[in-house]
N, C-alpha and C. Protein backbone atom coordinates (compact mmCIF):
# COMPACT_ATOMS: atom_id res chain seq x y z
N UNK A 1 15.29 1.96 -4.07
CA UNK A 1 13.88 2.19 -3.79
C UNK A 1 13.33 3.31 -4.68
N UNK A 2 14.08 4.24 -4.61
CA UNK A 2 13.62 5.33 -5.69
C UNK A 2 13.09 4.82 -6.99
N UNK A 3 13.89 4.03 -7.82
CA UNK A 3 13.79 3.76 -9.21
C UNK A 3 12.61 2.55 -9.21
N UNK A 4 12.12 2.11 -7.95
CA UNK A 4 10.79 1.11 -8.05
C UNK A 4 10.01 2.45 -8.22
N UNK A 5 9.84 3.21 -7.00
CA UNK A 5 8.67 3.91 -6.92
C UNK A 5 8.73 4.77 -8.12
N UNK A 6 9.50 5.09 -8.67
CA UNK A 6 9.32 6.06 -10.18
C UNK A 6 8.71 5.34 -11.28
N UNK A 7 9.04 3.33 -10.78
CA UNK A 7 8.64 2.88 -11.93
C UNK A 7 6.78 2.42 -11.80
N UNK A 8 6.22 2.18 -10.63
CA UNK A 8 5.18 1.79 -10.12
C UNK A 8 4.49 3.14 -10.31
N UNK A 9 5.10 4.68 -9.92
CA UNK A 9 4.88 5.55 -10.29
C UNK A 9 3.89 5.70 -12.00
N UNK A 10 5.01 5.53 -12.47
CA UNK A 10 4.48 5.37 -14.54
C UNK A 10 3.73 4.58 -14.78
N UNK A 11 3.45 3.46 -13.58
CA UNK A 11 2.91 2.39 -14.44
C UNK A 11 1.51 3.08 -14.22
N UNK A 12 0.96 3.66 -12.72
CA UNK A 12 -0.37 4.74 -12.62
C UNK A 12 -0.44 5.39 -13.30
N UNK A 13 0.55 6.66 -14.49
CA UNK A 13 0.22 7.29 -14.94
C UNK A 13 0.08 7.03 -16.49
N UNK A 14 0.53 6.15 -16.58
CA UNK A 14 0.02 5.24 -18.15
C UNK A 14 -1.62 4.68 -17.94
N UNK A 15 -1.72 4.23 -16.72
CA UNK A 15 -2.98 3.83 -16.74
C UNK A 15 -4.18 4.94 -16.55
N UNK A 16 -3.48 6.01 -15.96
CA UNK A 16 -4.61 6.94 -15.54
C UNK A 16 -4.63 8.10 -16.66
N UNK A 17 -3.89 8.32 -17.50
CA UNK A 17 -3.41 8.54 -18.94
C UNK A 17 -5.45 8.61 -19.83
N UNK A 18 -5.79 7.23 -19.67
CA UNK A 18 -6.95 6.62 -20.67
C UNK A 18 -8.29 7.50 -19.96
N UNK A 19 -8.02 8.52 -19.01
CA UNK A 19 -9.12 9.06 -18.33
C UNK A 19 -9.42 10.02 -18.70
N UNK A 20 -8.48 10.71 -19.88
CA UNK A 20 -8.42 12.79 -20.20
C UNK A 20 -9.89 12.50 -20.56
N UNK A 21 -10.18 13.82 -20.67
CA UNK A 21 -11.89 14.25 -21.48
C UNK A 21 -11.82 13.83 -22.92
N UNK A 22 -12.67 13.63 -23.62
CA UNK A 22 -13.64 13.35 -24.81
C UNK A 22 -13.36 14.21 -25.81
N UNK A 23 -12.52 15.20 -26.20
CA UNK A 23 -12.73 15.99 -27.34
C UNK A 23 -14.32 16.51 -27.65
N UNK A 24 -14.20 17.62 -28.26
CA UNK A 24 -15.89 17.90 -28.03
C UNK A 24 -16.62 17.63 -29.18
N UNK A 25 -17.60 16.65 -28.15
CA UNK A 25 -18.30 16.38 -29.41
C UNK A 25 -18.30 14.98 -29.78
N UNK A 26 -17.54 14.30 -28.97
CA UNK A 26 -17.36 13.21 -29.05
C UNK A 26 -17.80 12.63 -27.34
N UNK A 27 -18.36 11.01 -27.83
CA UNK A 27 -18.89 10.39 -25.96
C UNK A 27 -17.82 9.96 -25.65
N UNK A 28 -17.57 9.89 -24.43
CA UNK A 28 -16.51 9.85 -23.07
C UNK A 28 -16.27 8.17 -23.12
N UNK A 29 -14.87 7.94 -23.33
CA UNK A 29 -14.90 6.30 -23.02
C UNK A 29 -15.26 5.52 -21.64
N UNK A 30 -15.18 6.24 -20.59
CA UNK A 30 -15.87 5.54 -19.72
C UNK A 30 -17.17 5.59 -18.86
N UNK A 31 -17.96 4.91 -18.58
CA UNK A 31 -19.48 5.24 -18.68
C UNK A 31 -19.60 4.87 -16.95
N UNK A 32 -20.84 5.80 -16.76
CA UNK A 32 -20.98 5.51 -15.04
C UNK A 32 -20.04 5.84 -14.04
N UNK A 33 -19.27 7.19 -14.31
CA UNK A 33 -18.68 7.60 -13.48
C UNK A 33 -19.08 8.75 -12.86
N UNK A 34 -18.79 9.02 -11.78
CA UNK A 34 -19.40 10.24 -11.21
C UNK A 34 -18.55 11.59 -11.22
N UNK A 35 -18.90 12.70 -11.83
CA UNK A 35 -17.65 13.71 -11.45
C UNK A 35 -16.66 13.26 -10.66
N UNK A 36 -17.14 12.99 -9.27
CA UNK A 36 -15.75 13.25 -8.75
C UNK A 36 -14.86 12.27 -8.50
N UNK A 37 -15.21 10.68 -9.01
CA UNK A 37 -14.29 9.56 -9.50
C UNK A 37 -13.61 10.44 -10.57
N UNK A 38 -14.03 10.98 -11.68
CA UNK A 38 -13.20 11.98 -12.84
C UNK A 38 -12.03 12.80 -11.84
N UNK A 39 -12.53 13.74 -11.35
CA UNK A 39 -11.74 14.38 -10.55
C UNK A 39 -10.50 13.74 -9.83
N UNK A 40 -10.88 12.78 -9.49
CA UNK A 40 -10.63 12.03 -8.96
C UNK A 40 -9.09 11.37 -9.10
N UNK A 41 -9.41 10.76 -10.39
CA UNK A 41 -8.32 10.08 -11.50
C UNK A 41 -7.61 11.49 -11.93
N UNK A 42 -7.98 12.60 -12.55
CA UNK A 42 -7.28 13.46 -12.43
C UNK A 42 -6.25 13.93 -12.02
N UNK A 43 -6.57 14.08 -10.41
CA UNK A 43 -5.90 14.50 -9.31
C UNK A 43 -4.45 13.36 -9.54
N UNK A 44 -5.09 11.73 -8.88
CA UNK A 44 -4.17 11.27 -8.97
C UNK A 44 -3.27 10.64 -10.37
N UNK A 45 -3.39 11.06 -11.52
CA UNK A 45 -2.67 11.27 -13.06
C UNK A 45 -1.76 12.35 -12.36
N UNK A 46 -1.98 13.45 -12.23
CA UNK A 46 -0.95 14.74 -11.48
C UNK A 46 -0.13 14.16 -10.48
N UNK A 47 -0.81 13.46 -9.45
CA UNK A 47 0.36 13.23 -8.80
C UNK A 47 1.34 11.96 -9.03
N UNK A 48 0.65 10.91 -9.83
CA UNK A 48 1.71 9.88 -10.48
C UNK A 48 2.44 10.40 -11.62
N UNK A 49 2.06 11.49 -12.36
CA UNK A 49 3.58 12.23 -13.43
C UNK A 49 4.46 12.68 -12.38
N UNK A 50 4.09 12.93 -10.95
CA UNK A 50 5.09 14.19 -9.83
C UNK A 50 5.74 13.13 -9.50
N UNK A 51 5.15 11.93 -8.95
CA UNK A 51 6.50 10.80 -8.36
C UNK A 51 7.22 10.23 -9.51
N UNK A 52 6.61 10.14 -10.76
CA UNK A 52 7.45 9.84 -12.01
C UNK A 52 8.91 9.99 -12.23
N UNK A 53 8.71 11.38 -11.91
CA UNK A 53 10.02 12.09 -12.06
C UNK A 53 10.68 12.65 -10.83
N UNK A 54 9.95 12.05 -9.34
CA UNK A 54 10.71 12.73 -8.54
C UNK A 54 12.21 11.88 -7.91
N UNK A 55 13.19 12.30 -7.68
CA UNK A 55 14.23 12.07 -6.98
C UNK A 55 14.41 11.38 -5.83
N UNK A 56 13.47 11.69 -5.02
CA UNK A 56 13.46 11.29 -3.70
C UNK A 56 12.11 10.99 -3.32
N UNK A 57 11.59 10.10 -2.25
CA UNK A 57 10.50 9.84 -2.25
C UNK A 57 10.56 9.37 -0.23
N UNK A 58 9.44 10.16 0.73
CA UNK A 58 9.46 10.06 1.96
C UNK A 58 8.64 8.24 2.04
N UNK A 59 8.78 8.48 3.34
CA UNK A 59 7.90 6.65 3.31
C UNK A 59 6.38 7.21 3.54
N UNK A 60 5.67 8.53 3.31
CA UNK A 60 4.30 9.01 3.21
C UNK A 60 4.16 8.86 1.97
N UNK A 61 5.02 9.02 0.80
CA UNK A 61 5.00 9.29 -0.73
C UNK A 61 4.70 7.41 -0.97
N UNK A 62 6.00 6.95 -0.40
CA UNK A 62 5.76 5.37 -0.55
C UNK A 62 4.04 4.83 -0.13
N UNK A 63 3.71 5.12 1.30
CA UNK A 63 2.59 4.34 1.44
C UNK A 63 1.32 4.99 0.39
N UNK A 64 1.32 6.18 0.39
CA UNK A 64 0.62 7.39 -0.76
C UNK A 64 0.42 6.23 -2.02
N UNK A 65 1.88 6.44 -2.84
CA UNK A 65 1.64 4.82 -4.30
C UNK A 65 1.02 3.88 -3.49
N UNK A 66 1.50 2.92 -2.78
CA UNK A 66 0.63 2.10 -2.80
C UNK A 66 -0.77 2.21 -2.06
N UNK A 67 -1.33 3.20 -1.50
CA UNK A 67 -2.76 3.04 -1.91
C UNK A 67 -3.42 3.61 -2.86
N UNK A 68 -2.80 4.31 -3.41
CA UNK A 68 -3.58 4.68 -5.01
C UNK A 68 -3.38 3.17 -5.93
N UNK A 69 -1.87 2.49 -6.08
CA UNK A 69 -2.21 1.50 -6.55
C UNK A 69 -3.15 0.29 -6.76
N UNK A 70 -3.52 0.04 -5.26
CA UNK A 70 -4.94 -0.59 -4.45
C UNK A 70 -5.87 -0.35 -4.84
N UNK A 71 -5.83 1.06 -5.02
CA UNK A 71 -7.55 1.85 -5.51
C UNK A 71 -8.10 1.74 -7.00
N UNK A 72 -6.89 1.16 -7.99
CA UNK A 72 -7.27 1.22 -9.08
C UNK A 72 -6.76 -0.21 -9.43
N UNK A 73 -6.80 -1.36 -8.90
CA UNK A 73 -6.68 -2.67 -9.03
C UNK A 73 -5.15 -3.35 -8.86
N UNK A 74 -4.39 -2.10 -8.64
CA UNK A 74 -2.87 -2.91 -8.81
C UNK A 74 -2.53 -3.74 -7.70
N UNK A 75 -1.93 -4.60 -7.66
CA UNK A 75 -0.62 -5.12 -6.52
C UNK A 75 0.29 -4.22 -6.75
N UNK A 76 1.06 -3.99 -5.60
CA UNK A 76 2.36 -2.67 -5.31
C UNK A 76 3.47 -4.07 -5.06
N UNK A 77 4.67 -3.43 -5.81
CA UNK A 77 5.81 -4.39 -5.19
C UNK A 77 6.53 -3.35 -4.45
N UNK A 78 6.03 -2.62 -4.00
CA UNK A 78 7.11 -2.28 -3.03
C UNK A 78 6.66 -2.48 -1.43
C-alpha cells in the first residue's frame, strides 16, 4: 500500500508541478483562477512532494490522496 500511495502521491505532484508563478514579467499559464484556488494548488503540491516520499501513510493520509485526487480530476486506485 505504501508504494501505491507514494506513486498516486507523484502522479499529484507532477500535475500540480504546472501551477508555480510566472517569472516576472511574464502572463501566468492559467487564466481565471482565484488566489485562493492558487493557494490552493500550492498547499496541496507541498503536501503531494510530503506523501511522495513518505514511509508510512495512516488511512487519514490514504482518504486525504484520494480526495485531493477527486478534486483535480483523477480516479484514485487505491
Amino acid at each position: 500500500m505504501t508504494n501505491r500511495c507514494r506513486r498516486e502521491a507523484a502522479l499529484l505532484a507532477v500535475f500540480l508541478a504546472q501551477f508555480e508563478p510566472a517569472a516576472e514579467g511574464l502572463k501566468p499559464t492559467v487564466t481565471r483562477l482565484t488566489a485562493r484556488e492558487i493557494d490552493q494548488w500550492r498547499e496541496d503540491y507541498a503536501q503531494a512532494l510530503q506523501w511522495s516520499a513518505a514511509t508510512r501513510f495512516s488511512a487519514n493520509d490514504v482518504v486525504a490522496i484520494k480526495e485531493m485526487r477527486r478534486r483535480y480530476g483523477f480516479t484514485s486506485a487505491l
